[in-house]
Structure formats: structure tokens, C-alpha cells
PDB file of N, CA and C in Angstrom:
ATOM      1  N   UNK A   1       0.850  -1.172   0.000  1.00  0.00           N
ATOM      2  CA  UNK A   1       0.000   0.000   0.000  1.00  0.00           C
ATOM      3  C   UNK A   1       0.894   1.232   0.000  1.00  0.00           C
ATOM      4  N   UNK A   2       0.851   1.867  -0.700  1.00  0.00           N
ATOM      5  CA  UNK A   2       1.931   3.048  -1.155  1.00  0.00           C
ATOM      6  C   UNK A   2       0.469   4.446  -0.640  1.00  0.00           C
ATOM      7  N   UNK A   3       0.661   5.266   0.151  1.00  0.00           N
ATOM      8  CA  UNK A   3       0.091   6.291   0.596  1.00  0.00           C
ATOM      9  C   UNK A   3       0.516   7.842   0.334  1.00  0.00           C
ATOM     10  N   UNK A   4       0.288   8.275   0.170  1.00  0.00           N
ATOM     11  CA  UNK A   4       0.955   9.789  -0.258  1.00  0.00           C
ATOM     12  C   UNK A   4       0.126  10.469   1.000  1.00  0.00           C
ATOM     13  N   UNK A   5       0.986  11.687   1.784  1.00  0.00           N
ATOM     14  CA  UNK A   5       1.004  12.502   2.497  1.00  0.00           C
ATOM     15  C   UNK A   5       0.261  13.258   1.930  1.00  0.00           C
ATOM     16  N   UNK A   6      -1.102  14.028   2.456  1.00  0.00           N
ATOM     17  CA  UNK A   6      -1.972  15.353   1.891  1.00  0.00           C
ATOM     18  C   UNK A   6      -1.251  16.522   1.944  1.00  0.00           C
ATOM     19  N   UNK A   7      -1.610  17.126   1.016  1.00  0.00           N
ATOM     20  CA  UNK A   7      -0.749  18.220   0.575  1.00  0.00           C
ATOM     21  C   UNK A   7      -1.407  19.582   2.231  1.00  0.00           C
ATOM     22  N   UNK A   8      -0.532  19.938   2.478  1.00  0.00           N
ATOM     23  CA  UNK A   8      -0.699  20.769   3.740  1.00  0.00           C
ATOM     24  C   UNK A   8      -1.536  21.918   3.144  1.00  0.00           C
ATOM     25  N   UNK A   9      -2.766  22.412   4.376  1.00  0.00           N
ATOM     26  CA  UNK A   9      -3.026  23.845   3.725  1.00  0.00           C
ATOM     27  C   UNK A   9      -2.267  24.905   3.761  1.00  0.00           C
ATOM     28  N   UNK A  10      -2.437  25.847   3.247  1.00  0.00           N
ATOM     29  CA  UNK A  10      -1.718  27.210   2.956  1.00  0.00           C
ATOM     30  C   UNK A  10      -1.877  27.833   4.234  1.00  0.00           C
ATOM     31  N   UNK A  11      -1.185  27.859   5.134  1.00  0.00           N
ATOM     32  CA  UNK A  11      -1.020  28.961   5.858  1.00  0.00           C
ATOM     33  C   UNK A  11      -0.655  30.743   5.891  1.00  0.00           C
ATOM     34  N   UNK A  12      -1.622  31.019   6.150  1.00  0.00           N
ATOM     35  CA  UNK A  12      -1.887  32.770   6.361  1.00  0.00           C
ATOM     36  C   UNK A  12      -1.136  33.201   7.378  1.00  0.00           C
ATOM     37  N   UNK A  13      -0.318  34.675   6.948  1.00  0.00           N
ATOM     38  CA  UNK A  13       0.399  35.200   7.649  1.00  0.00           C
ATOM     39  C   UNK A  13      -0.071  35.395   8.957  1.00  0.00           C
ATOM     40  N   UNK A  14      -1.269  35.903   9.083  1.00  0.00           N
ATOM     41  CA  UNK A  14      -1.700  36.064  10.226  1.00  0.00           C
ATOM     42  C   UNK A  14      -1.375  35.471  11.737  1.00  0.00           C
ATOM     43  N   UNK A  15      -1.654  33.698  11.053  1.00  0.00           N
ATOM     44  CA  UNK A  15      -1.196  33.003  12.237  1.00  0.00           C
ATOM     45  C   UNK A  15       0.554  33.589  12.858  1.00  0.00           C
ATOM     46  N   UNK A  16       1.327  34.201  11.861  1.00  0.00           N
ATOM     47  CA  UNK A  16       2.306  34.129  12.657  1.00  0.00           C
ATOM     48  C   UNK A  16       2.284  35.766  13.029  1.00  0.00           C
ATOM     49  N   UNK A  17       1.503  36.804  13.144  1.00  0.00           N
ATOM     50  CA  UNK A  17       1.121  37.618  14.172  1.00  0.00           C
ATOM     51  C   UNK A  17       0.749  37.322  15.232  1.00  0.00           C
ATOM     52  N   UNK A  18      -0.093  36.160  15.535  1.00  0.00           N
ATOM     53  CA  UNK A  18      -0.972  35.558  16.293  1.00  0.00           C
ATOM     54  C   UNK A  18       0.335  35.016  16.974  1.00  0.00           C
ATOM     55  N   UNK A  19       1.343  34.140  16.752  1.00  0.00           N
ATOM     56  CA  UNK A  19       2.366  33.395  17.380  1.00  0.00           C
ATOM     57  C   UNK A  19       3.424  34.600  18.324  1.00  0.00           C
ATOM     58  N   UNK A  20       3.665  35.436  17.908  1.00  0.00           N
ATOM     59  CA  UNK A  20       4.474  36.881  17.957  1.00  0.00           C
ATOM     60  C   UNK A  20       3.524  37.626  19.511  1.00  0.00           C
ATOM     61  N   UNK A  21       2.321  37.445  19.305  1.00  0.00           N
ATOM     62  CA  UNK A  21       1.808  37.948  20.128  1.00  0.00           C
ATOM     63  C   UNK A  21       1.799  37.160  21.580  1.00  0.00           C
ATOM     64  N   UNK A  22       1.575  35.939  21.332  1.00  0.00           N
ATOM     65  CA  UNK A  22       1.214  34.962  22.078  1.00  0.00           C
ATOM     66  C   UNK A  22       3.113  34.529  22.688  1.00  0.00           C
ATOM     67  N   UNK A  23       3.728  35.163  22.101  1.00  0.00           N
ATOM     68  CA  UNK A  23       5.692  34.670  22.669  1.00  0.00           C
ATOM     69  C   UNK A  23       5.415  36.300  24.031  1.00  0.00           C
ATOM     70  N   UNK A  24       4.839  37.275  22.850  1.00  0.00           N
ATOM     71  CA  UNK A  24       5.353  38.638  23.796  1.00  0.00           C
ATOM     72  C   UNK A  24       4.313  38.943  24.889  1.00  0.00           C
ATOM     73  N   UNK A  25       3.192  38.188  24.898  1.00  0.00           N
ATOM     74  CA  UNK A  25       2.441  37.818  26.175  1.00  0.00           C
ATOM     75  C   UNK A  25       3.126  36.974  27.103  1.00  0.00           C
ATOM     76  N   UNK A  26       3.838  36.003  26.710  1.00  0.00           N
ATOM     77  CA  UNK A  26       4.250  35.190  27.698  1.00  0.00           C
ATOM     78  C   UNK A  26       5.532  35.729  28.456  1.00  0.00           C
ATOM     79  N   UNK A  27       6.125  36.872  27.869  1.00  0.00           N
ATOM     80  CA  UNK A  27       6.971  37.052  28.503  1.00  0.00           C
ATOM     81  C   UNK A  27       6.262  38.602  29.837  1.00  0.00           C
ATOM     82  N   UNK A  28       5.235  39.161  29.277  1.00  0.00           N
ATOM     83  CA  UNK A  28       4.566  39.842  29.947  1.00  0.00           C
ATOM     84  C   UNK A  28       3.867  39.198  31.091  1.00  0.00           C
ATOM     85  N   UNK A  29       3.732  38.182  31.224  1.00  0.00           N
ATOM     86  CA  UNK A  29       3.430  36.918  32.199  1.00  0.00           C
ATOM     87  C   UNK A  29       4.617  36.896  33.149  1.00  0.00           C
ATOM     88  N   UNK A  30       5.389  36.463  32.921  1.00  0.00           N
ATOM     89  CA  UNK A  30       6.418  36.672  33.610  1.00  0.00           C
ATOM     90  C   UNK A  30       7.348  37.578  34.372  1.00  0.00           C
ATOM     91  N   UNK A  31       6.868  39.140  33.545  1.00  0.00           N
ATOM     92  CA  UNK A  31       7.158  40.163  34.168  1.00  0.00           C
ATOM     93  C   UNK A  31       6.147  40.566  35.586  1.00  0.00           C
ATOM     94  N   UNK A  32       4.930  39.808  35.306  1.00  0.00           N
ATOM     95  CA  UNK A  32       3.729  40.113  36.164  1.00  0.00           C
ATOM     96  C   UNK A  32       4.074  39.145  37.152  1.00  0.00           C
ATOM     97  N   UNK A  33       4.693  37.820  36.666  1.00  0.00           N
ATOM     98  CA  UNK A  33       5.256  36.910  38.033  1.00  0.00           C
ATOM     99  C   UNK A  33       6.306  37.409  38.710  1.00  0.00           C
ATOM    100  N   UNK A  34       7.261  38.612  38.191  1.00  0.00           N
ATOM    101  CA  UNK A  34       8.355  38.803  39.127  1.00  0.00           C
ATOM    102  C   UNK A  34       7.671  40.147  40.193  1.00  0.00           C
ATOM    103  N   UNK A  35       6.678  40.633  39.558  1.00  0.00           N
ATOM    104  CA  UNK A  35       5.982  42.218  40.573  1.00  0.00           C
ATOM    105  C   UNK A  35       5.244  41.162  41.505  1.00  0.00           C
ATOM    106  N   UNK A  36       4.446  40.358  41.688  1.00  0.00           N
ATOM    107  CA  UNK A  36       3.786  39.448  42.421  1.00  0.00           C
ATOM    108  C   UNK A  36       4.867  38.688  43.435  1.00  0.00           C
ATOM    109  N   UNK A  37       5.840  38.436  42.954  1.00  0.00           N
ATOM    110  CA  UNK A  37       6.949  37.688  43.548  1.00  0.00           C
ATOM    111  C   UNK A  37       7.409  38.731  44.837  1.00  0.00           C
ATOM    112  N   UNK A  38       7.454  39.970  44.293  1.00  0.00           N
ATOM    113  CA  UNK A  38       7.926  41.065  45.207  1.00  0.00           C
ATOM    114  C   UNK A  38       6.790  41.042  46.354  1.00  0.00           C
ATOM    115  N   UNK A  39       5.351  41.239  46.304  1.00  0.00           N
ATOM    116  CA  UNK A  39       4.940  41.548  46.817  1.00  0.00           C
ATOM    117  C   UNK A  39       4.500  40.443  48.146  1.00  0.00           C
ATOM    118  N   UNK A  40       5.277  38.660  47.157  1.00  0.00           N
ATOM    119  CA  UNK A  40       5.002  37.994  48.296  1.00  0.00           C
ATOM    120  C   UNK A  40       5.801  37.855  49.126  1.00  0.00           C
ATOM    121  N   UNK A  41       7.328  37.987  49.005  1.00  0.00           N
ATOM    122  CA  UNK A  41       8.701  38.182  49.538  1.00  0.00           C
ATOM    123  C   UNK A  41       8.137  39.679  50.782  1.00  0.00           C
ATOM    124  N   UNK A  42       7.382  40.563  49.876  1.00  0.00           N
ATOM    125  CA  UNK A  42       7.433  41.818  51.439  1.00  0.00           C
ATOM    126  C   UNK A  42       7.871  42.562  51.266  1.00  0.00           C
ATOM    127  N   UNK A  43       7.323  43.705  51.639  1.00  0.00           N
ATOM    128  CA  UNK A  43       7.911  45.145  51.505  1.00  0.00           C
ATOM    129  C   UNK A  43       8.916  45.167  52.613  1.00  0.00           C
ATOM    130  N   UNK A  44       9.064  44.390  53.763  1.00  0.00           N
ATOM    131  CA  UNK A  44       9.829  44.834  55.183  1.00  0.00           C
ATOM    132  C   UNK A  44      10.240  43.602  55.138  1.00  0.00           C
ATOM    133  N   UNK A  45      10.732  42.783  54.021  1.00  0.00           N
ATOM    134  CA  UNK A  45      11.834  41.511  54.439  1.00  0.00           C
ATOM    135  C   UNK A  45      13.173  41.794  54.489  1.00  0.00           C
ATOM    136  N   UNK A  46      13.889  41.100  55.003  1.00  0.00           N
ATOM    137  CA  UNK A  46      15.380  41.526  55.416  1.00  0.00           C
ATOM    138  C   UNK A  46      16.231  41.471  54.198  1.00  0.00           C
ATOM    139  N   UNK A  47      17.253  41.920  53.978  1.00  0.00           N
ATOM    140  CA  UNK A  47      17.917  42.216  53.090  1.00  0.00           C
ATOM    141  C   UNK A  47      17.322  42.598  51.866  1.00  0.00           C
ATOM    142  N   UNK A  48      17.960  41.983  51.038  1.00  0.00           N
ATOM    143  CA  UNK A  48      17.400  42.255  49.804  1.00  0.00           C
ATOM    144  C   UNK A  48      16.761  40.948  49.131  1.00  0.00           C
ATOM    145  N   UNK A  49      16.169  40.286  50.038  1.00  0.00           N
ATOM    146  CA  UNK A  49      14.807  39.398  49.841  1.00  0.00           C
ATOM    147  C   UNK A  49      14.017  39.476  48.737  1.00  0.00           C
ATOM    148  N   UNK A  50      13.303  40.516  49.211  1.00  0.00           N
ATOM    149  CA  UNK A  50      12.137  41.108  47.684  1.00  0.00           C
ATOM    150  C   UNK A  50      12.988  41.546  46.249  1.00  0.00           C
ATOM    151  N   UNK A  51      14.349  41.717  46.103  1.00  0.00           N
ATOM    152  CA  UNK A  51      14.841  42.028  45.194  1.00  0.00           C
ATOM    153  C   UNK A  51      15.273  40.548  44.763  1.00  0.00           C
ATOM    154  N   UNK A  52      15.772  39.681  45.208  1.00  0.00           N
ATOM    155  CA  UNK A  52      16.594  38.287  44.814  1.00  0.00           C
ATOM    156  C   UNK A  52      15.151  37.442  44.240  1.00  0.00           C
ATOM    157  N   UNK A  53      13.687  37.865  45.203  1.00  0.00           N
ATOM    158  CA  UNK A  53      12.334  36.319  44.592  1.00  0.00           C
ATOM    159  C   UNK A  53      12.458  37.258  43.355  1.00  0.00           C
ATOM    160  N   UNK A  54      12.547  38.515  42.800  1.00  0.00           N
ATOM    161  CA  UNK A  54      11.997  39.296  41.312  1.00  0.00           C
ATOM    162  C   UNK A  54      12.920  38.713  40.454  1.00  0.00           C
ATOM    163  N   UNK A  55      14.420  38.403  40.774  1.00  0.00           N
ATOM    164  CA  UNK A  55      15.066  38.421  39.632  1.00  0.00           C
ATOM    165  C   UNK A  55      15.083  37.159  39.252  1.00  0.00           C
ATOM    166  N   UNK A  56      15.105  35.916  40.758  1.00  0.00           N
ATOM    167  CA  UNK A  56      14.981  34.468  40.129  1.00  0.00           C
ATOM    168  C   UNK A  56      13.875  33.992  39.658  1.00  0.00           C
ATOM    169  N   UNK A  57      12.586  35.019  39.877  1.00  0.00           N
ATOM    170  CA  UNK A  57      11.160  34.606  38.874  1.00  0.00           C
ATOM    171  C   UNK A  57      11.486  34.953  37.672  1.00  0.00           C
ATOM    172  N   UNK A  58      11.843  36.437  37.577  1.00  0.00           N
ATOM    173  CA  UNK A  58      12.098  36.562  36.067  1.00  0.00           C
ATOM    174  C   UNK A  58      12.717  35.723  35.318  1.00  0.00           C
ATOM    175  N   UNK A  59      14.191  35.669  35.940  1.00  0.00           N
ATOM    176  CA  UNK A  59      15.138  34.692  34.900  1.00  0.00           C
ATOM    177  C   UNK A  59      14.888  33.590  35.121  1.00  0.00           C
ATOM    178  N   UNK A  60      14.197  33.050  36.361  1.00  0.00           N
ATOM    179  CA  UNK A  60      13.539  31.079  35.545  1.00  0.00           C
ATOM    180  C   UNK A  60      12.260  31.088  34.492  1.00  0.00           C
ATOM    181  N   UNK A  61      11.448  32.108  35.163  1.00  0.00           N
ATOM    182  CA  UNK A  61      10.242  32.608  34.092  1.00  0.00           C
ATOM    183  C   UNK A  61      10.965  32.738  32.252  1.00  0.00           C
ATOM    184  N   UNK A  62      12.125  33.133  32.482  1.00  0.00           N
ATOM    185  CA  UNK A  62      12.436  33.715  31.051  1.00  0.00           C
ATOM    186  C   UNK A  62      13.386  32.413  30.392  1.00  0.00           C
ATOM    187  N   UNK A  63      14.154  31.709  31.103  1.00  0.00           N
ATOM    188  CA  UNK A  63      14.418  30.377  30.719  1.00  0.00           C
ATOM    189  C   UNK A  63      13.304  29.252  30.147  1.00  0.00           C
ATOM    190  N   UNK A  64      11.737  29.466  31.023  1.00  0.00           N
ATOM    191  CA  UNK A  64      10.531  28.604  30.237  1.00  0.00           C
ATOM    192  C   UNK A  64       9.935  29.156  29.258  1.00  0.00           C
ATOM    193  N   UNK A  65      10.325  30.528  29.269  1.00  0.00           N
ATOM    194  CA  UNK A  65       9.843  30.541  27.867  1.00  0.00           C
ATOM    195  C   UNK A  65      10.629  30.736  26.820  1.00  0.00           C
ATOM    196  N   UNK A  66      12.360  30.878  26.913  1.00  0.00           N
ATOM    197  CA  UNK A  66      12.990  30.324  25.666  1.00  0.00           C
ATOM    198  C   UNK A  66      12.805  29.150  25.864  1.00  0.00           C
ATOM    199  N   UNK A  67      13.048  28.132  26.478  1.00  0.00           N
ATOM    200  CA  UNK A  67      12.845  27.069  26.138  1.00  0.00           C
ATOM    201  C   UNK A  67      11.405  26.562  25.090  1.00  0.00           C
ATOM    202  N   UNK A  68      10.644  26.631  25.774  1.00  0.00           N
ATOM    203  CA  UNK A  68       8.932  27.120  25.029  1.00  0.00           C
ATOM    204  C   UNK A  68       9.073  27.396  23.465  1.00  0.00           C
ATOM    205  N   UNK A  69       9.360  28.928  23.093  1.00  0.00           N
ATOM    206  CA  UNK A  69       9.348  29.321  22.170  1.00  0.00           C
ATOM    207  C   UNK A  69      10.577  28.377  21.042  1.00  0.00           C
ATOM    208  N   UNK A  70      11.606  28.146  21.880  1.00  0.00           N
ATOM    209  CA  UNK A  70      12.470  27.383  20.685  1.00  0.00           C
ATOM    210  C   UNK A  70      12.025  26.074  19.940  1.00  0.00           C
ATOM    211  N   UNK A  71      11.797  25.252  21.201  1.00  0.00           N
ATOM    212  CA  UNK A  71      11.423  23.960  21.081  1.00  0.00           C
ATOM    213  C   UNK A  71       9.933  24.327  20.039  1.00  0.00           C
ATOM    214  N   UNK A  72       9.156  25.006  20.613  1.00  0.00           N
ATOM    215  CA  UNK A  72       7.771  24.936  19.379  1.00  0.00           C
ATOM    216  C   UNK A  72       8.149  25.303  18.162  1.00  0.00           C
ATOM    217  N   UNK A  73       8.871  26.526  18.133  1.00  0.00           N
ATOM    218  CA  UNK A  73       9.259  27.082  17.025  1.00  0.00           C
ATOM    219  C   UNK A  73       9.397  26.151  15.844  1.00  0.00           C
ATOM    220  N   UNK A  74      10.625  25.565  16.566  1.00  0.00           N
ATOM    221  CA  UNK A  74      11.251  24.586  15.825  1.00  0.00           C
ATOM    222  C   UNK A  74      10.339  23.264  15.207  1.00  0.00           C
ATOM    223  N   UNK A  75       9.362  23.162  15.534  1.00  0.00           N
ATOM    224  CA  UNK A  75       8.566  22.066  15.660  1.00  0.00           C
ATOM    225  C   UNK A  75       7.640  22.346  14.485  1.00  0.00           C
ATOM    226  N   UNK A  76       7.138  23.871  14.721  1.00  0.00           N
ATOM    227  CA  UNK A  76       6.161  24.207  13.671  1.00  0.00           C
ATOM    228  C   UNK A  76       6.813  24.699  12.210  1.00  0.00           C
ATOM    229  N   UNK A  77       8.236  24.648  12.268  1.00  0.00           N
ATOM    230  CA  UNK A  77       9.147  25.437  11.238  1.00  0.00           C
ATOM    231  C   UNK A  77       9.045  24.129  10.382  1.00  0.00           C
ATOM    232  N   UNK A  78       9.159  22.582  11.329  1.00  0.00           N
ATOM    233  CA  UNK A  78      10.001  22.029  10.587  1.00  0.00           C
ATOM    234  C   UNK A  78       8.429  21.248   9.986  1.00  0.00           C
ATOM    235  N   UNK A  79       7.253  21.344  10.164  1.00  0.00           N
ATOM    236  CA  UNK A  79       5.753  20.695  10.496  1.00  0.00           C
ATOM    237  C   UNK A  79       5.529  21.510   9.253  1.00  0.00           C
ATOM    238  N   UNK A  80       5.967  22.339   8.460  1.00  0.00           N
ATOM    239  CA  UNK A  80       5.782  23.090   7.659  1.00  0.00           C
ATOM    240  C   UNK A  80       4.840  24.984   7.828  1.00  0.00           C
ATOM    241  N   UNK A  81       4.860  25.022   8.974  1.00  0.00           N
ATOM    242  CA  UNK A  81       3.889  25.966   9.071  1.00  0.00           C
ATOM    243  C   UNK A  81       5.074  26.981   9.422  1.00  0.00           C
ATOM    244  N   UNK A  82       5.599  27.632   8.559  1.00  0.00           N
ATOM    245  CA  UNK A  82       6.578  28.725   8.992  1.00  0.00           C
ATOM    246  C   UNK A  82       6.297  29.948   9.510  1.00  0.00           C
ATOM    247  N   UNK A  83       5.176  30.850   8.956  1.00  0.00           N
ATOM    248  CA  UNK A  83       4.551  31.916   9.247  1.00  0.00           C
ATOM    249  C   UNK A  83       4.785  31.381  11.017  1.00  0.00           C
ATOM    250  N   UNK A  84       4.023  30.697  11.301  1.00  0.00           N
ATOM    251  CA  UNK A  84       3.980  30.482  12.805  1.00  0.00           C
ATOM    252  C   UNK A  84       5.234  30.146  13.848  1.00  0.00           C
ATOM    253  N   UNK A  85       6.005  29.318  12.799  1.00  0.00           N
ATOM    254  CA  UNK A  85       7.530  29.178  13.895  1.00  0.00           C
ATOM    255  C   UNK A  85       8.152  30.797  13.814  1.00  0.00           C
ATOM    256  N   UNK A  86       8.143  31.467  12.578  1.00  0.00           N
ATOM    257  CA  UNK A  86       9.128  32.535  12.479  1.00  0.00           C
ATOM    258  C   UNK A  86       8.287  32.904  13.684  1.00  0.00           C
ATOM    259  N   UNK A  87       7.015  33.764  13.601  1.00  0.00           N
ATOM    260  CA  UNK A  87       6.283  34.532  14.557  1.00  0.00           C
ATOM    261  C   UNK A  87       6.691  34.307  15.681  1.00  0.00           C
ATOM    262  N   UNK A  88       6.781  32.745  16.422  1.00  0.00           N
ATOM    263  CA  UNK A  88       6.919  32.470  17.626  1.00  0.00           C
ATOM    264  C   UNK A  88       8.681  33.397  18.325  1.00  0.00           C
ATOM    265  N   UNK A  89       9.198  32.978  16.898  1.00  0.00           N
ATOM    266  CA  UNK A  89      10.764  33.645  17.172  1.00  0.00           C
ATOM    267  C   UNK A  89      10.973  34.909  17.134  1.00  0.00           C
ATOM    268  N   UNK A  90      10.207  35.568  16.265  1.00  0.00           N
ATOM    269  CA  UNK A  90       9.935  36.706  16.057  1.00  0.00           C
ATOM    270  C   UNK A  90       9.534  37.761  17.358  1.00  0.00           C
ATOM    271  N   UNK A  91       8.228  36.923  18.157  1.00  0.00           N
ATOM    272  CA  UNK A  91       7.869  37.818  19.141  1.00  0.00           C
ATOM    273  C   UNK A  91       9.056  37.265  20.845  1.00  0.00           C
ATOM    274  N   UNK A  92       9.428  35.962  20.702  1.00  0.00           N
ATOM    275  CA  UNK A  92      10.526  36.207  21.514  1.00  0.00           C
ATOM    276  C   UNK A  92      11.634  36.866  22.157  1.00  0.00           C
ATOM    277  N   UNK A  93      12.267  37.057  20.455  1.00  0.00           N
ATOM    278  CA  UNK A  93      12.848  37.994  20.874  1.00  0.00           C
ATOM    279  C   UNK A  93      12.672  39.730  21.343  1.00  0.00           C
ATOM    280  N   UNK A  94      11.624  40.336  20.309  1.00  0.00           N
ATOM    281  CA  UNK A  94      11.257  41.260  21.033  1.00  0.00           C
ATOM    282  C   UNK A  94      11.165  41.597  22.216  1.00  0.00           C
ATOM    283  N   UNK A  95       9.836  40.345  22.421  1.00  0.00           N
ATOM    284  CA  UNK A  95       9.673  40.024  24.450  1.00  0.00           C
ATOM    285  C   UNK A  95      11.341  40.171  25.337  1.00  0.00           C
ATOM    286  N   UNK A  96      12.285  39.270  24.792  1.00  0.00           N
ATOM    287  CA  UNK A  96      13.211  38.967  25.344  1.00  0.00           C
ATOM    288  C   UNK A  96      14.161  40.416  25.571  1.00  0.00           C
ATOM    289  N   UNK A  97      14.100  41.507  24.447  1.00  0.00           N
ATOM    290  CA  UNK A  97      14.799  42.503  24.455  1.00  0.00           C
ATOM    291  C   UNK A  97      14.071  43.752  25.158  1.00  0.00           C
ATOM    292  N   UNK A  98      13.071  43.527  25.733  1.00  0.00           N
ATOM    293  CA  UNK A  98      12.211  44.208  26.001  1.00  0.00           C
ATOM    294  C   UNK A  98      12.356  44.184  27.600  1.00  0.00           C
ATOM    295  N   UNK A  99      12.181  42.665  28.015  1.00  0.00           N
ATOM    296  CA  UNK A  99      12.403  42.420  29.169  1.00  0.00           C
ATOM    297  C   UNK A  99      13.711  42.865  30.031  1.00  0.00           C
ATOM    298  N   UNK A 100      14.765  42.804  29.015  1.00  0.00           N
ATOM    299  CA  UNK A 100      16.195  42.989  29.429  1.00  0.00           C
ATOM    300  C   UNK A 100      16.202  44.721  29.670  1.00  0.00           C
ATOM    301  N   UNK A 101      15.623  45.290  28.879  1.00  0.00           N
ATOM    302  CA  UNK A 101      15.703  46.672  28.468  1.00  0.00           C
ATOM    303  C   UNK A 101      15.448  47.096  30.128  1.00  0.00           C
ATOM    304  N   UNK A 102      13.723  46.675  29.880  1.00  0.00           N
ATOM    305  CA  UNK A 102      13.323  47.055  31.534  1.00  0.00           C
ATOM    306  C   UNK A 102      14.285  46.469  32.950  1.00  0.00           C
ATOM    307  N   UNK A 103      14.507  45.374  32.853  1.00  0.00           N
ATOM    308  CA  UNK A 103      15.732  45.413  34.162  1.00  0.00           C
ATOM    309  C   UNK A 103      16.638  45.990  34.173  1.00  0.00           C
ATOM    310  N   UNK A 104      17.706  46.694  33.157  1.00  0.00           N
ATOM    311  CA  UNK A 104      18.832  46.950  32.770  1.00  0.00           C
ATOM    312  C   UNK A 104      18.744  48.504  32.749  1.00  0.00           C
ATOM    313  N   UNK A 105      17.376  49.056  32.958  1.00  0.00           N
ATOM    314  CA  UNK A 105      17.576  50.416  32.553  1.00  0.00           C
ATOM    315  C   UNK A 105      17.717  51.328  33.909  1.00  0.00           C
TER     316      UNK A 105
END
């Protein structure tokens, strides 16, 4: 029995706006887990407590979602749906330079 693979539909750019959005939400997620992080650490904890839970939420927060975004990326790049892997990479990095911007500034 010899089977041939269906020809994939055409994917619309759109979806990979949709992917772009959905990378630079997730990293906005994470910025919202490190202000929450602060507030559960305490305004009156000793040292610099509330500063150390913000930065290890952020940067494990920001490790799951490169991880996240690569691994799918890669998945949907290679699945044929490119619009959507680029997007995913696309809004990563933004997210990712965005995020850095705001700690760094």
C-alpha cells in the first residue's frame, strides 16, 4: 500500500502575528510573576529578599519561555507551518529585548 502525504493547507500570515503575540504575552506573564513575587517576599523583608524572589522569577520565568518558544518554534518550522515558527521567534525575541531593556535600565 503506497500512501501519499496530503498536501498541507496554505497557511496565512496572520497566524504568525498571532504566534508573535502569544511569545510577547508570555513574557509579559512573567514580568507580572516577578511584581507578584515582590509583593510575596514583602515590603519589610530583610535584606534584599524582595529584590533576589523578582530576579529568580524573572530569569527562571524567562528560561521557560525560551525554552517554550524554541522547542515549538522549531517544531512548527520544521511541520511546515513557517509563518507560525518565524512569529513564535519573532515575538521572543522582542519580548526577550524588552524584558532585558526594563531590568537593565
Amino acid at each position: 500500500m503506497t500512501a501519499t502525504t496530503p498536501t498541507p493547507a496554505a497557511e496565512a500570515p496572520k497566524r504568525g502575528v498571532i504566534a508573535a503575540a502569544t511569545a510577547v504575552g508570555a513574557h509579559a506573564v512573567v514580568v507580572l510573576a516577578g511584581f507578584l513575587a515582590v509583593r510575596i517576599a514583602g515590603p519589610g523583608s530583610e535584606g534584599f529578599r524582595d529584590i533576589a524572589a523578582m530576579l529568580v522569577t524573572i530569569f527562571g520565568g524567562e528560561i521557560v519561555v525560551t525554552l517554550a518558544c524554541v522547542i515549538v518554534s522549531a517544531l512548527q518550522y520544521r511541520r511546515g507551518r513557517q509563518y507560525t515558527g518565524l512569529g513564535l521567534m519573532a515575538g521572543w525575541l522582542i519580548g526577550f529585548v524588552a524584558v532585558m531593556a526594563l531590568l537593565f535600565a
